[in-house]
N, C-alpha and C. Protein backbone atom coordinates (compact mmCIF):
# COMPACT_ATOMS: atom_id res chain seq x y z
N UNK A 1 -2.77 -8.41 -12.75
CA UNK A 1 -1.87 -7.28 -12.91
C UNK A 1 -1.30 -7.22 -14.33
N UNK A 2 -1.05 -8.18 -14.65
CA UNK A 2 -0.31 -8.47 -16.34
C UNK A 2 -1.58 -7.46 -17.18
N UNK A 3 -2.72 -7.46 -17.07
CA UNK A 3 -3.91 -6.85 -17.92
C UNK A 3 -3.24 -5.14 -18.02
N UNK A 4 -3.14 -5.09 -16.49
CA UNK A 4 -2.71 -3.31 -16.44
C UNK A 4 -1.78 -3.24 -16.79
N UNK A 5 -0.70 -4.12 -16.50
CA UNK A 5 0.32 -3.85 -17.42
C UNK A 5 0.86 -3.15 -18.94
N UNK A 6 -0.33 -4.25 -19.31
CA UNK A 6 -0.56 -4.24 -20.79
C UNK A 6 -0.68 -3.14 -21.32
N UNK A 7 -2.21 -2.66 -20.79
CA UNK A 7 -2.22 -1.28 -20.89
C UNK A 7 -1.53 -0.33 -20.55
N UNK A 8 -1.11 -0.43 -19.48
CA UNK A 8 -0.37 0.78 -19.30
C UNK A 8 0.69 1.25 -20.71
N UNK A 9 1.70 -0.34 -20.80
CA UNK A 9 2.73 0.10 -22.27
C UNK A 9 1.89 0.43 -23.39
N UNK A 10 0.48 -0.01 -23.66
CA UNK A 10 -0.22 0.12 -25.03
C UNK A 10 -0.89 1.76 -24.90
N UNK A 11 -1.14 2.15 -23.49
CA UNK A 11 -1.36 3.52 -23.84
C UNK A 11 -0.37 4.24 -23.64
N UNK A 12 1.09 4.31 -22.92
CA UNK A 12 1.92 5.37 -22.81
C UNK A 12 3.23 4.95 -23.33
N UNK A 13 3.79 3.68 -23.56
CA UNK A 13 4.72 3.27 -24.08
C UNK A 13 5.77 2.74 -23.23
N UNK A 14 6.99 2.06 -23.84
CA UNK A 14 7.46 1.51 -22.80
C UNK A 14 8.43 2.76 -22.28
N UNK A 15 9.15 3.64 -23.20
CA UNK A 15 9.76 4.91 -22.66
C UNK A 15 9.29 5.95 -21.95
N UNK A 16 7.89 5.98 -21.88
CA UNK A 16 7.20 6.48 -20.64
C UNK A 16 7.48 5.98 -19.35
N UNK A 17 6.81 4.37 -19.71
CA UNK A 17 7.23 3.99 -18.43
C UNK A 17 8.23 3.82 -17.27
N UNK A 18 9.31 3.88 -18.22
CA UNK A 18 10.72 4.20 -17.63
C UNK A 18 10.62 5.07 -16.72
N UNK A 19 10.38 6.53 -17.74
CA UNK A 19 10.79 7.61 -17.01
C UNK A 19 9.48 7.71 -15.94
N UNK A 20 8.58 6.93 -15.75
CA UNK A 20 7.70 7.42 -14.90
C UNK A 20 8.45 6.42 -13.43
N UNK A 21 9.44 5.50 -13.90
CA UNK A 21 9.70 4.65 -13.08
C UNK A 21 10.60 5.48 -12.01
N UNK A 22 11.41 6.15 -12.53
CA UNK A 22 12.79 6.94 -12.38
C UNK A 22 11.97 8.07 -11.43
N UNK A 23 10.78 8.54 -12.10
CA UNK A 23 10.16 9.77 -11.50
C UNK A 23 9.57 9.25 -9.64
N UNK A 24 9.01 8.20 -9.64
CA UNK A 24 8.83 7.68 -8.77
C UNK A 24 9.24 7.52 -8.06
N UNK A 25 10.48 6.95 -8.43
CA UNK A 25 11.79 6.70 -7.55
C UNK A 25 12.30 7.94 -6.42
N UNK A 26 13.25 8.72 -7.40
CA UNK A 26 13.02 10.18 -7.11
C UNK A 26 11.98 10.96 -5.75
N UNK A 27 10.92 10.61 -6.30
CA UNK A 27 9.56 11.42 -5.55
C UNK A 27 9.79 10.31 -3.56
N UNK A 28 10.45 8.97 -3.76
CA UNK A 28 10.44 7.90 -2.82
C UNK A 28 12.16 8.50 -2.02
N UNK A 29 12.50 8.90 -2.83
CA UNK A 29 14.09 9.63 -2.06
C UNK A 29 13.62 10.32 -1.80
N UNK A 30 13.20 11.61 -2.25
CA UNK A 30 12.54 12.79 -1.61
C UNK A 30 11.65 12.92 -0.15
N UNK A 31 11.05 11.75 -0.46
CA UNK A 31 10.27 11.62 0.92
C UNK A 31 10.48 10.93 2.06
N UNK A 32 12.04 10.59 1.51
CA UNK A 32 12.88 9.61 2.87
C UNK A 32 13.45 10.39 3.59
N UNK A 33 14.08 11.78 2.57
CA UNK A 33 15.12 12.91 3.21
C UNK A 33 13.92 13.82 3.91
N UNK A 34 12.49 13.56 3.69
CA UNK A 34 11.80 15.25 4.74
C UNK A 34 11.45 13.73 5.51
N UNK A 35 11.22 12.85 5.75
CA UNK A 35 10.54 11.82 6.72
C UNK A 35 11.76 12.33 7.82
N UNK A 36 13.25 12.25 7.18
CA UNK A 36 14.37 12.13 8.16
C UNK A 36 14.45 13.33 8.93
N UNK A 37 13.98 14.42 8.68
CA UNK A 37 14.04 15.78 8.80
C UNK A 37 12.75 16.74 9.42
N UNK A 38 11.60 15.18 9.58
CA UNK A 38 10.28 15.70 10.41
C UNK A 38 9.62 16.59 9.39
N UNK A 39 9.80 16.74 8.27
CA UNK A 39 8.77 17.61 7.31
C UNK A 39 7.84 16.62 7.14
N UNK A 40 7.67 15.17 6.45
CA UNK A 40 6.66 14.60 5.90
C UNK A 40 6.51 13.18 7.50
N UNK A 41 4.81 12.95 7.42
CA UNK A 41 5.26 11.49 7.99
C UNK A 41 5.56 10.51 7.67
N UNK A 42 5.08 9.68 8.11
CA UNK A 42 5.36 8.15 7.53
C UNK A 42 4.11 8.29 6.73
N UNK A 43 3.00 8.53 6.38
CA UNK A 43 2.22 7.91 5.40
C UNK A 43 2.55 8.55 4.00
N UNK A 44 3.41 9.51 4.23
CA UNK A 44 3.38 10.16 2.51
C UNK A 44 5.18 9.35 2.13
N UNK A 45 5.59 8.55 3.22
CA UNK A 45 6.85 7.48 2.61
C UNK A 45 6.00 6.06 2.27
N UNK A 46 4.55 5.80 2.70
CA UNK A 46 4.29 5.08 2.71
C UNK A 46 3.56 5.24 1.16
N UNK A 47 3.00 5.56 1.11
CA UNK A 47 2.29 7.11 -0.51
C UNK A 47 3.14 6.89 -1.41
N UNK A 48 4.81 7.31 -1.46
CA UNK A 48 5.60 6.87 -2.20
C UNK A 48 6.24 5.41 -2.29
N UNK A 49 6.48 4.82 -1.53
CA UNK A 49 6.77 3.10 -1.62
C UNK A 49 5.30 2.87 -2.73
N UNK A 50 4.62 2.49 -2.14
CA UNK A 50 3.13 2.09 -3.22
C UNK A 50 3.64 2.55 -4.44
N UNK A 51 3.68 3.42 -4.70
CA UNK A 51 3.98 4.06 -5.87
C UNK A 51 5.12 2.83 -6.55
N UNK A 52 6.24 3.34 -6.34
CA UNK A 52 7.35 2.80 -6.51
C UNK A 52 7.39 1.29 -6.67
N UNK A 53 6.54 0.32 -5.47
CA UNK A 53 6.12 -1.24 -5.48
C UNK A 53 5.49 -1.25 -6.83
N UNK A 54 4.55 -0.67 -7.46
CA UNK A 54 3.61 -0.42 -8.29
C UNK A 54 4.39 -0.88 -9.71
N UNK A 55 5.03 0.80 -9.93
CA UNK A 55 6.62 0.56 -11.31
C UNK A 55 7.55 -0.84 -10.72
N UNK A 56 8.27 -0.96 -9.44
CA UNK A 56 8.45 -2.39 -9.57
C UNK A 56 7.82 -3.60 -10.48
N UNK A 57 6.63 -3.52 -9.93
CA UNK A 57 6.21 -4.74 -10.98
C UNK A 57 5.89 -4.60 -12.10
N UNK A 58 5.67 -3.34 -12.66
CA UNK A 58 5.88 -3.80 -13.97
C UNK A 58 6.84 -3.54 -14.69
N UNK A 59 8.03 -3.19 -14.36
CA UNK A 59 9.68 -3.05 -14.74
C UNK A 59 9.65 -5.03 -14.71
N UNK A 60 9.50 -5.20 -13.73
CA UNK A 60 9.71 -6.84 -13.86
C UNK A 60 9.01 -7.98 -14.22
N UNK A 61 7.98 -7.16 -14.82
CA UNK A 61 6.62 -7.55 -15.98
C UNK A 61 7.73 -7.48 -17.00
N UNK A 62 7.84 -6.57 -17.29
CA UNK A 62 8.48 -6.19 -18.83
C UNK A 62 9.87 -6.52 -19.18
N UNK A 63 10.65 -6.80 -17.92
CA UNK A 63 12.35 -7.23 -18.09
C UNK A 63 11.67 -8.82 -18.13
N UNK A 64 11.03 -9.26 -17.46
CA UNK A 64 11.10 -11.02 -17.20
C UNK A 64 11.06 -11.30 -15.36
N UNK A 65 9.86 -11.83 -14.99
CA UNK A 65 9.76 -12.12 -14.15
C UNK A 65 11.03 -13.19 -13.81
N UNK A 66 11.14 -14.29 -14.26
CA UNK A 66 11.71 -14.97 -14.00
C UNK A 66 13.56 -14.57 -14.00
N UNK A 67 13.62 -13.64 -14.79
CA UNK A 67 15.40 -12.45 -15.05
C UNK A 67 15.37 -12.38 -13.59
N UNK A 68 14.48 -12.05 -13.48
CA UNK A 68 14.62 -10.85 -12.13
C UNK A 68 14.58 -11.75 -10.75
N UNK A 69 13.62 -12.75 -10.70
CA UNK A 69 13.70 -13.56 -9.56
C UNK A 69 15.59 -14.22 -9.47
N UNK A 70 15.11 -14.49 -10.27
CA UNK A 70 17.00 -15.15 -10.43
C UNK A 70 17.91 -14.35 -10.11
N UNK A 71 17.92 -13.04 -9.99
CA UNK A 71 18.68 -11.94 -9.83
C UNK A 71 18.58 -11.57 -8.33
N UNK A 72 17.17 -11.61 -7.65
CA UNK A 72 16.64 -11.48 -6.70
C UNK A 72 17.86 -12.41 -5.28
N UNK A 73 17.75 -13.51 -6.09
CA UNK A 73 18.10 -14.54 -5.11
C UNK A 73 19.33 -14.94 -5.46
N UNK A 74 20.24 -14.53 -6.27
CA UNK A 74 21.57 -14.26 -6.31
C UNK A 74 22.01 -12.96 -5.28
N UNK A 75 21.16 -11.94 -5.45
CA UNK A 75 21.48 -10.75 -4.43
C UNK A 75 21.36 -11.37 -2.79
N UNK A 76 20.23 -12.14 -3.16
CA UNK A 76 20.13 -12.88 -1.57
C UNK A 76 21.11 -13.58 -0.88
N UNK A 77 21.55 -13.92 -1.58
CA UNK A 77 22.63 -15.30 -1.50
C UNK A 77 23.73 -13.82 -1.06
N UNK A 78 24.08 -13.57 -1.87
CA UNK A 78 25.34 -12.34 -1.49
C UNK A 78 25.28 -11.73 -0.19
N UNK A 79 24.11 -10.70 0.41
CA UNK A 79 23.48 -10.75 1.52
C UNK A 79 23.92 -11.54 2.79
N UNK A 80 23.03 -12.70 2.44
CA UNK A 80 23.45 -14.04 3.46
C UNK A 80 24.91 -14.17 3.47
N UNK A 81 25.83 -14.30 2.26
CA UNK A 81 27.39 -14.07 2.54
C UNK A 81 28.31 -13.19 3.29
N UNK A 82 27.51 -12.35 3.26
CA UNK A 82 28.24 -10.96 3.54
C UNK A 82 27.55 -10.78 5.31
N UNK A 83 26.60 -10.88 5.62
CA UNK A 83 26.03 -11.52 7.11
C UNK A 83 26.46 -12.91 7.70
N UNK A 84 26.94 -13.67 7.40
CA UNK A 84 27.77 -14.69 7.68
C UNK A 84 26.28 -15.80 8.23
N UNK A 85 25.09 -15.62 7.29
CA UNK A 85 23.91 -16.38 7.83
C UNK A 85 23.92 -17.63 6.82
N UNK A 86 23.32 -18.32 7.43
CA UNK A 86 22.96 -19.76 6.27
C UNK A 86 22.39 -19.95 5.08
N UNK A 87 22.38 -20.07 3.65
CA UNK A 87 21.77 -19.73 2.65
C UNK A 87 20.15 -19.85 2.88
């Protein structure tokens, strides 16, 4: 995945990628509010997650895998606090 990565910033940049991240995002709300509302089914929320999993990783290609795991499992930990479950 790191290869596509690569490319992806070497052909569109990293300020592309942003906004394609944001766009994604967006397009993944959109398709939560007609899923809720019986316009779309589940495969075009499923259509957008992919998408979205996709810019995930390489937002956390490009911030630092390791930033982000650490961040990951601090949120976890909070979670588990706030559920009163065992770390």
């Amino acid at each position: 995945m790191e290869q596509l990565y690569q490319a992806t910033l070497a052909k569109w940049g990293e300020d592309a990628q942003y906004d394609q991240a944001v766009e994604e995002c967006a397009e993944l709300i959109a398709a939560l509010k007609h899923f809720r509302r019986g316009k779309v089914d589940q495969q075009a929320v499923i259509d957008e997650l992919a998408d979205v999993s996709l810019m995930l990783g390489q937002l956390t290609w490009m911030f630092g895998t390791k930033q982000v795991d650490e961040a990951v499992q601090n949120k976890l930990k909070k979670l588990n606090q706030l559920l009163d479950l065992p770390d």
